[in-house]
PDB file of N, CA and C in Angstrom:
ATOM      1  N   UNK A   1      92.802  48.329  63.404  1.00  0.00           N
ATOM      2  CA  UNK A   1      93.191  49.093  64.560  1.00  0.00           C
ATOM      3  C   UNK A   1      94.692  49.349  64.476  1.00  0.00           C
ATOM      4  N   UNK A   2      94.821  50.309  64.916  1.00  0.00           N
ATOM      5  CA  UNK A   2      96.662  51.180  64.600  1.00  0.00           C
ATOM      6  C   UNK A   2      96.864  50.222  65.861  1.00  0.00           C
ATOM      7  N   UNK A   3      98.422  50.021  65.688  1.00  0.00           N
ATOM      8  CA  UNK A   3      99.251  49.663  66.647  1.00  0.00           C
ATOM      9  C   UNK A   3      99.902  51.136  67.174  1.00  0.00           C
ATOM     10  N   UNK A   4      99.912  51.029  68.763  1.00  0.00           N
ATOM     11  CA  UNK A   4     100.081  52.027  69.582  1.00  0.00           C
ATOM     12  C   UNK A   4     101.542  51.945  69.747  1.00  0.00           C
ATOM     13  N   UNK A   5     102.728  52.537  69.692  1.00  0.00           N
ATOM     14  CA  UNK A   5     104.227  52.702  70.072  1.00  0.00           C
ATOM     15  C   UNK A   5     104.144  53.187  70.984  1.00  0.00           C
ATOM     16  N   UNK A   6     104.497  52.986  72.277  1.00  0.00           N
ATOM     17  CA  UNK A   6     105.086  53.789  73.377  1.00  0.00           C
ATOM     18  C   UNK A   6     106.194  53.380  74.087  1.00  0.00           C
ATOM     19  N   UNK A   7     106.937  54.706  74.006  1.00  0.00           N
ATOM     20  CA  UNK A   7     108.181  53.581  74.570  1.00  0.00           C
ATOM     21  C   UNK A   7     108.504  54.349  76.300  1.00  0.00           C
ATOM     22  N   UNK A   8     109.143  53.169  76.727  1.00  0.00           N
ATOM     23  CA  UNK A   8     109.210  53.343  77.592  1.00  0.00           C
ATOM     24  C   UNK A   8     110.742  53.315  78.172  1.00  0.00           C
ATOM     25  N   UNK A   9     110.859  53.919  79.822  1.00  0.00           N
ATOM     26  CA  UNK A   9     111.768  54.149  80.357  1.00  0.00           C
ATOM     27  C   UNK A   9     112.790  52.465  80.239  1.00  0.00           C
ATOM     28  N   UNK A  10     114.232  52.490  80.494  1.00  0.00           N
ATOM     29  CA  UNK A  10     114.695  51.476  80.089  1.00  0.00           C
ATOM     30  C   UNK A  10     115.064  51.366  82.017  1.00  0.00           C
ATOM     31  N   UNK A  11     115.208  50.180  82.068  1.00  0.00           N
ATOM     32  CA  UNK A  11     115.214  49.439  84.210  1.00  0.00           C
ATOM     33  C   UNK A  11     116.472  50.357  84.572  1.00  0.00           C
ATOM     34  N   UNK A  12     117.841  51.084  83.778  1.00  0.00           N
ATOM     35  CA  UNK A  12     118.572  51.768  84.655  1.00  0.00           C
ATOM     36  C   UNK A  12     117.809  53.446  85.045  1.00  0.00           C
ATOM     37  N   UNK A  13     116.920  53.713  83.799  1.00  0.00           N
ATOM     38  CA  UNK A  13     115.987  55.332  84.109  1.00  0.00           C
ATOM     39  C   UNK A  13     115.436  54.907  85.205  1.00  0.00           C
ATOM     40  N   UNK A  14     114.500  53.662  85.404  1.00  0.00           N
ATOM     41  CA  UNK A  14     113.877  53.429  86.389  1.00  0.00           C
ATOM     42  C   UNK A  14     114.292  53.332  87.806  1.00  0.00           C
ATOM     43  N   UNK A  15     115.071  52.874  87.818  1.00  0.00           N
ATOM     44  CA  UNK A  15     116.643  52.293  88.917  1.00  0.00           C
ATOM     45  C   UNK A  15     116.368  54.312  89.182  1.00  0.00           C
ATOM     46  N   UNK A  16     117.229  54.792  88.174  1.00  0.00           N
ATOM     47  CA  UNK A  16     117.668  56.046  88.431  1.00  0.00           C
ATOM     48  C   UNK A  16     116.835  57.312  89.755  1.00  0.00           C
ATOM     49  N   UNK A  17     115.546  56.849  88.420  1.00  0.00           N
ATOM     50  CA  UNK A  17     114.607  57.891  89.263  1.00  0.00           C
ATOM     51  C   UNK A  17     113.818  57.109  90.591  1.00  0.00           C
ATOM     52  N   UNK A  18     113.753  55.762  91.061  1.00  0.00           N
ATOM     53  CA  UNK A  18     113.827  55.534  92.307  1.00  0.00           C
ATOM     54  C   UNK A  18     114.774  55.442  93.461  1.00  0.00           C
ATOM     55  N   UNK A  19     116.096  56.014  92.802  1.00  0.00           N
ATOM     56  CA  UNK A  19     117.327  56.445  93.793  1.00  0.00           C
ATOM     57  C   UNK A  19     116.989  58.169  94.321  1.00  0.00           C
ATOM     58  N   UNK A  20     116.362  58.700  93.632  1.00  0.00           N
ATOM     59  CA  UNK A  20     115.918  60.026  93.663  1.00  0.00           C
ATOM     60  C   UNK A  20     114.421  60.208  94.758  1.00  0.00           C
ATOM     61  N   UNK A  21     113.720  59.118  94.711  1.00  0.00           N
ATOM     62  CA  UNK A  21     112.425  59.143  95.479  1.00  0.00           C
ATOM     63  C   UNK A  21     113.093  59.282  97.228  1.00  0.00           C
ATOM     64  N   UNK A  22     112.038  59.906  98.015  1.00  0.00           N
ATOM     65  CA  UNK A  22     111.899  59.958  99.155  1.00  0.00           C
ATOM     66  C   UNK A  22     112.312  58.748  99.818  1.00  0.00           C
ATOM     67  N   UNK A  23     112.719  58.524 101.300  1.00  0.00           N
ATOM     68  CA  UNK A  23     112.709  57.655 101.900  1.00  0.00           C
ATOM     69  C   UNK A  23     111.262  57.222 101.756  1.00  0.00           C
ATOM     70  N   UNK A  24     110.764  55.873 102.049  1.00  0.00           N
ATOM     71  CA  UNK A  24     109.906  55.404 102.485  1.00  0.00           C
ATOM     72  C   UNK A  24     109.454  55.839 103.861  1.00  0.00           C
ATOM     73  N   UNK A  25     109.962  56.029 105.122  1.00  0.00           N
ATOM     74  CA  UNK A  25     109.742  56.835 106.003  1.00  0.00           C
ATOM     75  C   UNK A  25     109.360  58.062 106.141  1.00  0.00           C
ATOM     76  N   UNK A  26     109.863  59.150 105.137  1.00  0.00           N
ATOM     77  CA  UNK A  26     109.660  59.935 104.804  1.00  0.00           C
ATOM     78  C   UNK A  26     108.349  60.213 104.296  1.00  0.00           C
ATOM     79  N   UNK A  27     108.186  59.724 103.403  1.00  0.00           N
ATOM     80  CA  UNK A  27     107.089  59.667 102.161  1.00  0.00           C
ATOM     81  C   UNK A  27     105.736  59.582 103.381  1.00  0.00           C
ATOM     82  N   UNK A  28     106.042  58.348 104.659  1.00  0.00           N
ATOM     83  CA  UNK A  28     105.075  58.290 105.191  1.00  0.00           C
ATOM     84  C   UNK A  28     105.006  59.509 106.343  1.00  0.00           C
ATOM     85  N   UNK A  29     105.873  60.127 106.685  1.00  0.00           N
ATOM     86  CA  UNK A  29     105.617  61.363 107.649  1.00  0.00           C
ATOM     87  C   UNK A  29     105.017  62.573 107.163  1.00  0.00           C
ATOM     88  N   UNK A  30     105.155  62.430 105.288  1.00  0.00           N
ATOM     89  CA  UNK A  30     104.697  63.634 104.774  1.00  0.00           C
ATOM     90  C   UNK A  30     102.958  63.178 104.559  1.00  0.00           C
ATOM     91  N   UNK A  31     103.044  62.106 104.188  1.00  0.00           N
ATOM     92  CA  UNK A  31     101.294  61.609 104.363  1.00  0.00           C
ATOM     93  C   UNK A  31     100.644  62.011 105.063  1.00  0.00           C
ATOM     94  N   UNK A  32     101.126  61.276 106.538  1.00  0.00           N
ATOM     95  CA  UNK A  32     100.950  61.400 107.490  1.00  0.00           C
ATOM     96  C   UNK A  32     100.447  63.716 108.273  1.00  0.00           C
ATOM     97  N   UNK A  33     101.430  64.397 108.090  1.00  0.00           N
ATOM     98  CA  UNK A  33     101.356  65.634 107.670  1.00  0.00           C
ATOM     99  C   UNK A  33     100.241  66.454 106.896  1.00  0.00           C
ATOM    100  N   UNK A  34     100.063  65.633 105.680  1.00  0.00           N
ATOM    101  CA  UNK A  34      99.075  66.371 104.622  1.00  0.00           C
ATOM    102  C   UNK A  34      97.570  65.809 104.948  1.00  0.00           C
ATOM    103  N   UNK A  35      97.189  64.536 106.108  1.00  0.00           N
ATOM    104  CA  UNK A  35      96.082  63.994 106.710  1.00  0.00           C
ATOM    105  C   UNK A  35      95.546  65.436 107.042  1.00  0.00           C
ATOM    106  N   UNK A  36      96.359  66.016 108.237  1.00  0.00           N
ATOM    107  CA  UNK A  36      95.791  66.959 108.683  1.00  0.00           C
ATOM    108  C   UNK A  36      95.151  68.400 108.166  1.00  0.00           C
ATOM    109  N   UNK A  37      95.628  68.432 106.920  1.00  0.00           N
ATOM    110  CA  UNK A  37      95.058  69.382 106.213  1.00  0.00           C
ATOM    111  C   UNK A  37      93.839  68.771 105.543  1.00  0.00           C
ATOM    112  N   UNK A  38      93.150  67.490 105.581  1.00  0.00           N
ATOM    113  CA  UNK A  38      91.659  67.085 105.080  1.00  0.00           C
ATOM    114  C   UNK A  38      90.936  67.258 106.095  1.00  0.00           C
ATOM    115  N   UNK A  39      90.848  67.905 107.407  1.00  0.00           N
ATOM    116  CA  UNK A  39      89.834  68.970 108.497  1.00  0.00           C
ATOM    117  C   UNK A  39      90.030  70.294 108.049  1.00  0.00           C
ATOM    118  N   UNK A  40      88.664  70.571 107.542  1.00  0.00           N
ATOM    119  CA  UNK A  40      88.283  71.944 107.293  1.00  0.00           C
ATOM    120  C   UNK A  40      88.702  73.080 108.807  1.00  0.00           C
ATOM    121  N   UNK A  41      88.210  72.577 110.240  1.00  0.00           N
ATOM    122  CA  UNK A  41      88.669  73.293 111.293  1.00  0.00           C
ATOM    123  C   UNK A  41      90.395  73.270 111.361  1.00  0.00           C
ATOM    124  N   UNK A  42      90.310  72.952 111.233  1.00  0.00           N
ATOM    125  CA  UNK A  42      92.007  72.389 111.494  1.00  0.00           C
ATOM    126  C   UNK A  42      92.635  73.220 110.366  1.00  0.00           C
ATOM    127  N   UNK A  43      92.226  73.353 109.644  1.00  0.00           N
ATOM    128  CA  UNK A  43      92.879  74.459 108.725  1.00  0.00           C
ATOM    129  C   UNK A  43      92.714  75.994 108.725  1.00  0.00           C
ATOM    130  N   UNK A  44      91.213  76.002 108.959  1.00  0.00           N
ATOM    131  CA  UNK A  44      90.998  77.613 109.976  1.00  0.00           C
ATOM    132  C   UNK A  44      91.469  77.787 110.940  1.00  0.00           C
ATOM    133  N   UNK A  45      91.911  76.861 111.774  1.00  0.00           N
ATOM    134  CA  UNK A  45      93.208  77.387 112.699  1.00  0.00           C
ATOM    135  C   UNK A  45      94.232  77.480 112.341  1.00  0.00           C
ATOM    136  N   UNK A  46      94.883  76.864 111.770  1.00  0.00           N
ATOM    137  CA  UNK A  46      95.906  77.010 111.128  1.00  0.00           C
ATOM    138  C   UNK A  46      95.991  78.426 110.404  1.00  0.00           C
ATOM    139  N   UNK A  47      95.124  78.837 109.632  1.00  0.00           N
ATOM    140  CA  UNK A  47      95.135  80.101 108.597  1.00  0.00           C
ATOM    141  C   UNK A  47      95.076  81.263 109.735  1.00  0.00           C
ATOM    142  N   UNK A  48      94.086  80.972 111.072  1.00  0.00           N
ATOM    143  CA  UNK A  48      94.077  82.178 111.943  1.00  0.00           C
ATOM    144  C   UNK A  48      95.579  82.120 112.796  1.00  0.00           C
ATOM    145  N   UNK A  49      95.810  81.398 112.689  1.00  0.00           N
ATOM    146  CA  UNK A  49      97.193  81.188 113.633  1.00  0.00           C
ATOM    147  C   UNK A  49      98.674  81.669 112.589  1.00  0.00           C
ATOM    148  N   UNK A  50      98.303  82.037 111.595  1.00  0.00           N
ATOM    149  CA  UNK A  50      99.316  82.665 110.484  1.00  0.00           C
ATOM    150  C   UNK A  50      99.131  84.170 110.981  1.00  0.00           C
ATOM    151  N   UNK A  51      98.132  84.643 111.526  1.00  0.00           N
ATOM    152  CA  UNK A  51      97.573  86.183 111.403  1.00  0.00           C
ATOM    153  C   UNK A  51      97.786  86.478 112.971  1.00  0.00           C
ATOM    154  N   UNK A  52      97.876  85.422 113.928  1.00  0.00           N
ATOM    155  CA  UNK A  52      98.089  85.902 115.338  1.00  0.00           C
ATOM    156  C   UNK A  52      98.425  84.949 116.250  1.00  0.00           C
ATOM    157  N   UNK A  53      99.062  84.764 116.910  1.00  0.00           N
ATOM    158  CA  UNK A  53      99.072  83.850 118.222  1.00  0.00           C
ATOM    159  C   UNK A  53      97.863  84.134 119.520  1.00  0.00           C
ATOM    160  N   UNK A  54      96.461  82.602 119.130  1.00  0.00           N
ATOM    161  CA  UNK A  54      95.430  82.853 119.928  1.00  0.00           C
ATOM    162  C   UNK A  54      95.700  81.775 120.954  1.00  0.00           C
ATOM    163  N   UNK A  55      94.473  81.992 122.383  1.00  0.00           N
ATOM    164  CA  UNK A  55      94.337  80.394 123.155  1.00  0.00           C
ATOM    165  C   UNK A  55      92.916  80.342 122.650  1.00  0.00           C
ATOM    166  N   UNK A  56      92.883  79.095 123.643  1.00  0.00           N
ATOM    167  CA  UNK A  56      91.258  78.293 122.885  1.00  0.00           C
ATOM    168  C   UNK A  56      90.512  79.206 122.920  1.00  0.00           C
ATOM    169  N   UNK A  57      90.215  80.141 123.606  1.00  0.00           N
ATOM    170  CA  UNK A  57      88.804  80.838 124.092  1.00  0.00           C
ATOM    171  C   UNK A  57      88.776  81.613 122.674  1.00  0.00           C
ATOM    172  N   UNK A  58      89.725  82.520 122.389  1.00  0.00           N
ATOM    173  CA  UNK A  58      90.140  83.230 121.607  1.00  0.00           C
ATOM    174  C   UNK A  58      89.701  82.356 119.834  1.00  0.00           C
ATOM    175  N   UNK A  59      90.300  80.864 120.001  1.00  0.00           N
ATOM    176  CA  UNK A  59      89.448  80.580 118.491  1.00  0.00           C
ATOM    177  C   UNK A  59      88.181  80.112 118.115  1.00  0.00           C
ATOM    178  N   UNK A  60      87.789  79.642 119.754  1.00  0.00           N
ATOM    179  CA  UNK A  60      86.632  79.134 120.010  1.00  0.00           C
ATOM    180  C   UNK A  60      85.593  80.418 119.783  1.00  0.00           C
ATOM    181  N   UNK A  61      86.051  81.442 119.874  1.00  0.00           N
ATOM    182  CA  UNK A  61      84.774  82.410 119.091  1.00  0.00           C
ATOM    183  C   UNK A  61      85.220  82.878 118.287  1.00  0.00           C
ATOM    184  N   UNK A  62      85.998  82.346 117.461  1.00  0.00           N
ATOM    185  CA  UNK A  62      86.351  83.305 116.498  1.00  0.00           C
ATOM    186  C   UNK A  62      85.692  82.070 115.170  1.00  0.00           C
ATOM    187  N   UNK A  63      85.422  80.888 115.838  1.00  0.00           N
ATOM    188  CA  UNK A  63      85.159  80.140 114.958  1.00  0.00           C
ATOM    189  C   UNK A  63      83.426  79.452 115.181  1.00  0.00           C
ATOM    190  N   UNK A  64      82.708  80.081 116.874  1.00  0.00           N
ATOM    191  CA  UNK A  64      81.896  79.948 116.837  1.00  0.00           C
ATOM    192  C   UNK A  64      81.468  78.380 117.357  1.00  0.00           C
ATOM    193  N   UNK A  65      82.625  78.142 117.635  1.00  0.00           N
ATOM    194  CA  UNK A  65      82.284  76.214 118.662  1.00  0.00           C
ATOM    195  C   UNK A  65      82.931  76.732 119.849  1.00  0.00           C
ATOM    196  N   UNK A  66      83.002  75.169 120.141  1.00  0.00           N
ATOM    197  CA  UNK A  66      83.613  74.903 121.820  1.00  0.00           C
ATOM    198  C   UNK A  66      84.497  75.163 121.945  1.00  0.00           C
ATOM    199  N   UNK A  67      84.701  75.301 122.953  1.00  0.00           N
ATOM    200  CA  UNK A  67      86.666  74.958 123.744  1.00  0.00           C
ATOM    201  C   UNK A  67      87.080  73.568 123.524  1.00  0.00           C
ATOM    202  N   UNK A  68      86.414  72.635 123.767  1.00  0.00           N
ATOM    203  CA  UNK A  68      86.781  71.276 123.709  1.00  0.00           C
ATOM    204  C   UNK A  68      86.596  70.787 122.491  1.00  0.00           C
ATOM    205  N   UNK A  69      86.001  71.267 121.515  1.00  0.00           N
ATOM    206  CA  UNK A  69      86.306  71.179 120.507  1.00  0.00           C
ATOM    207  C   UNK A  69      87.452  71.611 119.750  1.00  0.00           C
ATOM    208  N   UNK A  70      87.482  73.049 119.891  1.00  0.00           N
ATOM    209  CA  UNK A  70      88.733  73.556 119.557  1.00  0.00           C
ATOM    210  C   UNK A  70      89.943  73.098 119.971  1.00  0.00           C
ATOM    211  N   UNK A  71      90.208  72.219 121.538  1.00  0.00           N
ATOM    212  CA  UNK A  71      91.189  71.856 122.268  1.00  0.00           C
ATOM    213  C   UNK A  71      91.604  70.487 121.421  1.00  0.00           C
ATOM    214  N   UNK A  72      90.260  69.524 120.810  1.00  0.00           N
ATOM    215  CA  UNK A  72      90.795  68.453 120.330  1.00  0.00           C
ATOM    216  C   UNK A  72      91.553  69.142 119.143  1.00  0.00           C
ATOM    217  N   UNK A  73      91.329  69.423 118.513  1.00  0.00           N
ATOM    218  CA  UNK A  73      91.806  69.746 116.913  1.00  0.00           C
ATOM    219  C   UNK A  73      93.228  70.606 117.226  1.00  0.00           C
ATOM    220  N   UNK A  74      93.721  71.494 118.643  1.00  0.00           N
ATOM    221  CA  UNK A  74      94.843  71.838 118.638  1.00  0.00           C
ATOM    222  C   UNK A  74      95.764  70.498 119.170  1.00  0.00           C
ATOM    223  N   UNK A  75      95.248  69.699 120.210  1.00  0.00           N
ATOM    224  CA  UNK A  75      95.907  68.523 120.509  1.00  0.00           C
ATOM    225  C   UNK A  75      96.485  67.344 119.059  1.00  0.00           C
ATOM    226  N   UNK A  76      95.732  67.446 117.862  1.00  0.00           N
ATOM    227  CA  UNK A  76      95.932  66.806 116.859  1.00  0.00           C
ATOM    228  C   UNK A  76      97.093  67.678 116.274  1.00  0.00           C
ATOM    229  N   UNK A  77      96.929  68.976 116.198  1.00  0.00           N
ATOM    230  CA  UNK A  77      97.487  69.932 115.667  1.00  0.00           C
ATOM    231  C   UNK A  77      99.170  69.631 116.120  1.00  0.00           C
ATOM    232  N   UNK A  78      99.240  69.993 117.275  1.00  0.00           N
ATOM    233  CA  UNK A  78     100.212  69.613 118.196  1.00  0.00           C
ATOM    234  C   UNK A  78     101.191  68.466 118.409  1.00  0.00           C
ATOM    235  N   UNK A  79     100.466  67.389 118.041  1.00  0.00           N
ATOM    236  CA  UNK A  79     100.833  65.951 117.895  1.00  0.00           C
ATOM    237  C   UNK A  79     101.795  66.071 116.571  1.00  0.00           C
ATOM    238  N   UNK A  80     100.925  67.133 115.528  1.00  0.00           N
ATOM    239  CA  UNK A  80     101.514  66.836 114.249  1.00  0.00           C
ATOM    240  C   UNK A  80     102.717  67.477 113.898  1.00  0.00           C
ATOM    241  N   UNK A  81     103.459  68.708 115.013  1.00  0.00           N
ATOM    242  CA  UNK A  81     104.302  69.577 115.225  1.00  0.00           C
ATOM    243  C   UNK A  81     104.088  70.862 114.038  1.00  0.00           C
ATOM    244  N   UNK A  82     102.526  70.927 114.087  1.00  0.00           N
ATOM    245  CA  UNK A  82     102.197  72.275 113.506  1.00  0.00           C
ATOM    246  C   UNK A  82     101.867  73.444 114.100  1.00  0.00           C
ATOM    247  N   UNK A  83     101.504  73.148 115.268  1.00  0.00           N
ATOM    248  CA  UNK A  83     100.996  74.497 116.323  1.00  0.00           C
ATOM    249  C   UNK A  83     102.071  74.136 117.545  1.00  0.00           C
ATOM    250  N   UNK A  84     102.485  74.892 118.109  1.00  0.00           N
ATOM    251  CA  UNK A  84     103.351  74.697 119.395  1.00  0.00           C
ATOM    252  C   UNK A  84     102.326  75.681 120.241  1.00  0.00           C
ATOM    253  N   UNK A  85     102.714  75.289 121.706  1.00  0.00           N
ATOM    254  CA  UNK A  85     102.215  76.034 122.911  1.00  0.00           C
ATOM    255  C   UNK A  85     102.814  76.864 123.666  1.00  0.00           C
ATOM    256  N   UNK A  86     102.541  78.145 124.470  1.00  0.00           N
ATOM    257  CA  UNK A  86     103.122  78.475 125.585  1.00  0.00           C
ATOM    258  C   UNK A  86     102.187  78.945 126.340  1.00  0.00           C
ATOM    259  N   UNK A  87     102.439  79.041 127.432  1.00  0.00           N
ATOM    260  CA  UNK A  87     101.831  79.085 128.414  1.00  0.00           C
ATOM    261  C   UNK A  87     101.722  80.482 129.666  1.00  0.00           C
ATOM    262  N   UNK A  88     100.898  81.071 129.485  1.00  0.00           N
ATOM    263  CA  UNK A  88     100.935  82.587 130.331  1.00  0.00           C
ATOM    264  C   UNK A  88     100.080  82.649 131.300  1.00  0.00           C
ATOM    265  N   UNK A  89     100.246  82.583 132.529  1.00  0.00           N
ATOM    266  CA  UNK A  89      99.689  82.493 133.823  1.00  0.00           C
ATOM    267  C   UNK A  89      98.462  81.312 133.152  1.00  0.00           C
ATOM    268  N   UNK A  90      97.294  81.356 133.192  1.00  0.00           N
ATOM    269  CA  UNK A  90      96.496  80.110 133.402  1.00  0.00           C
ATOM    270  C   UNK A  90      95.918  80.151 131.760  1.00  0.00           C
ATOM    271  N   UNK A  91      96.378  80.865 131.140  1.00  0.00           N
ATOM    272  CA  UNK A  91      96.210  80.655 129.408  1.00  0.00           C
ATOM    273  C   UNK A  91      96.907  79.793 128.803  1.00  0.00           C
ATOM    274  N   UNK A  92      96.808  79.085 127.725  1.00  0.00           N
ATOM    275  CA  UNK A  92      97.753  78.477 126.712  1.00  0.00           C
ATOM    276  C   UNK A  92      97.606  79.368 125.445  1.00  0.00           C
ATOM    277  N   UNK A  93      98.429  79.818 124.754  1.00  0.00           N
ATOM    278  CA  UNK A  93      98.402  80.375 123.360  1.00  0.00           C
ATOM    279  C   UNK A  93      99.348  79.561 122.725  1.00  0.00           C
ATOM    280  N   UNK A  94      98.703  79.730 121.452  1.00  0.00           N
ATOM    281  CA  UNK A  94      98.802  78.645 120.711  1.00  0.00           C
ATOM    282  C   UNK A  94      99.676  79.451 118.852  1.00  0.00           C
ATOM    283  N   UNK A  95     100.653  78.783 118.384  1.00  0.00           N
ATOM    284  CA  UNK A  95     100.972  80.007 117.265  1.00  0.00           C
ATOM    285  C   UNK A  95     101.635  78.484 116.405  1.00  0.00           C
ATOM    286  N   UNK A  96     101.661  78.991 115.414  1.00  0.00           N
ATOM    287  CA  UNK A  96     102.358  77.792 114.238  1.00  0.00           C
ATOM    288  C   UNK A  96     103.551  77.736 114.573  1.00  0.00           C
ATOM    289  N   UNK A  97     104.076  76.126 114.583  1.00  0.00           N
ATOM    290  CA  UNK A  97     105.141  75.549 115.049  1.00  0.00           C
ATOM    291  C   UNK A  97     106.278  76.140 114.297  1.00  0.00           C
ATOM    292  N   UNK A  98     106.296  76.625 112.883  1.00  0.00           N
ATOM    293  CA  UNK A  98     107.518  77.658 112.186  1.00  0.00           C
ATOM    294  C   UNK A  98     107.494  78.356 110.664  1.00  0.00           C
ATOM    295  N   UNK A  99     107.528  78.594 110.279  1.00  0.00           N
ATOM    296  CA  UNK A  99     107.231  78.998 109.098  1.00  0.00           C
ATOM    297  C   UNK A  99     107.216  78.143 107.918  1.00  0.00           C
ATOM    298  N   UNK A 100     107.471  77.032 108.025  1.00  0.00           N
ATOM    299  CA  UNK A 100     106.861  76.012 106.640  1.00  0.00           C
ATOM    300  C   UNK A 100     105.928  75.810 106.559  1.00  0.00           C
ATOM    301  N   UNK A 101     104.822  75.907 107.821  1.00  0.00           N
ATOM    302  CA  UNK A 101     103.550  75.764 108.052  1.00  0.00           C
ATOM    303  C   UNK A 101     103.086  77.007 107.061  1.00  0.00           C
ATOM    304  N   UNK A 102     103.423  77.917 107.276  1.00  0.00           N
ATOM    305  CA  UNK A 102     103.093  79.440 107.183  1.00  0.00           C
ATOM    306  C   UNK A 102     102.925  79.130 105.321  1.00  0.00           C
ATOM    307  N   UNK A 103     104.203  78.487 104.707  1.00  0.00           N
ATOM    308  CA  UNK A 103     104.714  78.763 103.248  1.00  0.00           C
ATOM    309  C   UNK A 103     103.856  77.539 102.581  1.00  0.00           C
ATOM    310  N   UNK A 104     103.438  76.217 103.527  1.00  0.00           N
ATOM    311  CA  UNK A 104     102.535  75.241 102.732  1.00  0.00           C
ATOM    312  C   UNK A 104     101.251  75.753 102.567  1.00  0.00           C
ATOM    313  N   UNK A 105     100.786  76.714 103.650  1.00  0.00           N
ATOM    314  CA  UNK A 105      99.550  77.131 104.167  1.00  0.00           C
ATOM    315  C   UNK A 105      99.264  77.839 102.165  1.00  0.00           C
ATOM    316  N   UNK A 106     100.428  78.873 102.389  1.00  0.00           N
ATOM    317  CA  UNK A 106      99.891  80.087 101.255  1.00  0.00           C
ATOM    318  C   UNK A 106     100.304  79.185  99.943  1.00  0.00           C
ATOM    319  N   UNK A 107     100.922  78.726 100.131  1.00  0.00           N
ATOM    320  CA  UNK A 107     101.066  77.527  98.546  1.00  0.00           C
ATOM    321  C   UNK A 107     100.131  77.044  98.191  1.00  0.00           C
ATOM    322  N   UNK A 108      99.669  76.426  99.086  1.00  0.00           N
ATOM    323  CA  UNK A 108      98.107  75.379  98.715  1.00  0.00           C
ATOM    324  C   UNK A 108      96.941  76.651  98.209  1.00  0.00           C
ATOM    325  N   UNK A 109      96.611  77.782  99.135  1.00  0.00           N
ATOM    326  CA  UNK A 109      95.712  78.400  99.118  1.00  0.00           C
ATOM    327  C   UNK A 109      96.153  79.648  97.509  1.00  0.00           C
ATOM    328  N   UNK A 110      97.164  79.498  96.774  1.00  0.00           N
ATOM    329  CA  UNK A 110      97.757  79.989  95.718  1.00  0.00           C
ATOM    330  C   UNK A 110      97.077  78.749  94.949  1.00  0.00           C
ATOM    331  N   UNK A 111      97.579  77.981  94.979  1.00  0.00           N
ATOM    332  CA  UNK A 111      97.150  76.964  94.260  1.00  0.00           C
ATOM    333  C   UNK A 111      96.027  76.555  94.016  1.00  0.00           C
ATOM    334  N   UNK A 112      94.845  76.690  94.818  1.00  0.00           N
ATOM    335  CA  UNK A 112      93.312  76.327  94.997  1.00  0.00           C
ATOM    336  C   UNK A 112      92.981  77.648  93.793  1.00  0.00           C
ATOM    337  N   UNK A 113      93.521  78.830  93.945  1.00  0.00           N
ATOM    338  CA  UNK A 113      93.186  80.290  93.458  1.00  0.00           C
ATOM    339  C   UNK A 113      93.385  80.165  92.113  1.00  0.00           C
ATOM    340  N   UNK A 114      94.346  79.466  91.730  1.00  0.00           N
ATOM    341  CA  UNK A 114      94.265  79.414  90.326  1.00  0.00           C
ATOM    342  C   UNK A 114      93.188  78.856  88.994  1.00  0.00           C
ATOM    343  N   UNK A 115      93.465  79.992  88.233  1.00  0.00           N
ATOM    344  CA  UNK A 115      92.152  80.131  87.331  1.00  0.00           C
ATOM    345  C   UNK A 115      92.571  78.917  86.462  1.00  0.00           C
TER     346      UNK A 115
END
């Protein structure tokens, strides 16, 4: 059997490139962040909410469930500072919290596309 050589990084590369890593805090808010993109609904709102500012009623048929369904998944949404609210006489509309949402949204969905 061949003897395998691999060499490896020496403890100051290592040192180096963990001075370069994320906070630990960090690392966990972006986790935390990318959770919400493993709900399939939660991401069709998200993708319809790139194309328009809706309220519940408005995604609730556009997606063919509830209101209270739809209401939990914007309340998660919300929590996560991806959808923000405003409020027009007895409506809430609902639109992506700013455009990084907008640029992770089409990144990922670039990325899935690739052959």
């Amino acid at each position: 059997m061949a003897d395998v050589n691999i060499d490896h990084f020496s403890s100051e590369e290592i040192l180096e490139i963990n001075d370069k890593l994320p906070l630990e805090e960090d690392i966990i808010e972006i986790s935390d962040l990318f959770k919400n993109f493993s709900d399939s609904t939660r991401v069709k709102i998200l993708f319809a909410l790139v194309i328009k500012e809706l309220c519940v009623q408005d995604i609730a048929d556009l997606f063919s469930m509830s209101q209270s369904a739809i209401s939990h998944q914007l309340r998660v949404l919300r929590a996560s500072r991806l959808v923000k609210a405003r409020r027009e006489g007895k409506n809430i509309f609902y639109s992506l919290d700013d455009d990084h949402i907008r640029d992770i949204l089409s990144i990922g969905l670039e990325h899935v596309k690739e052959v």
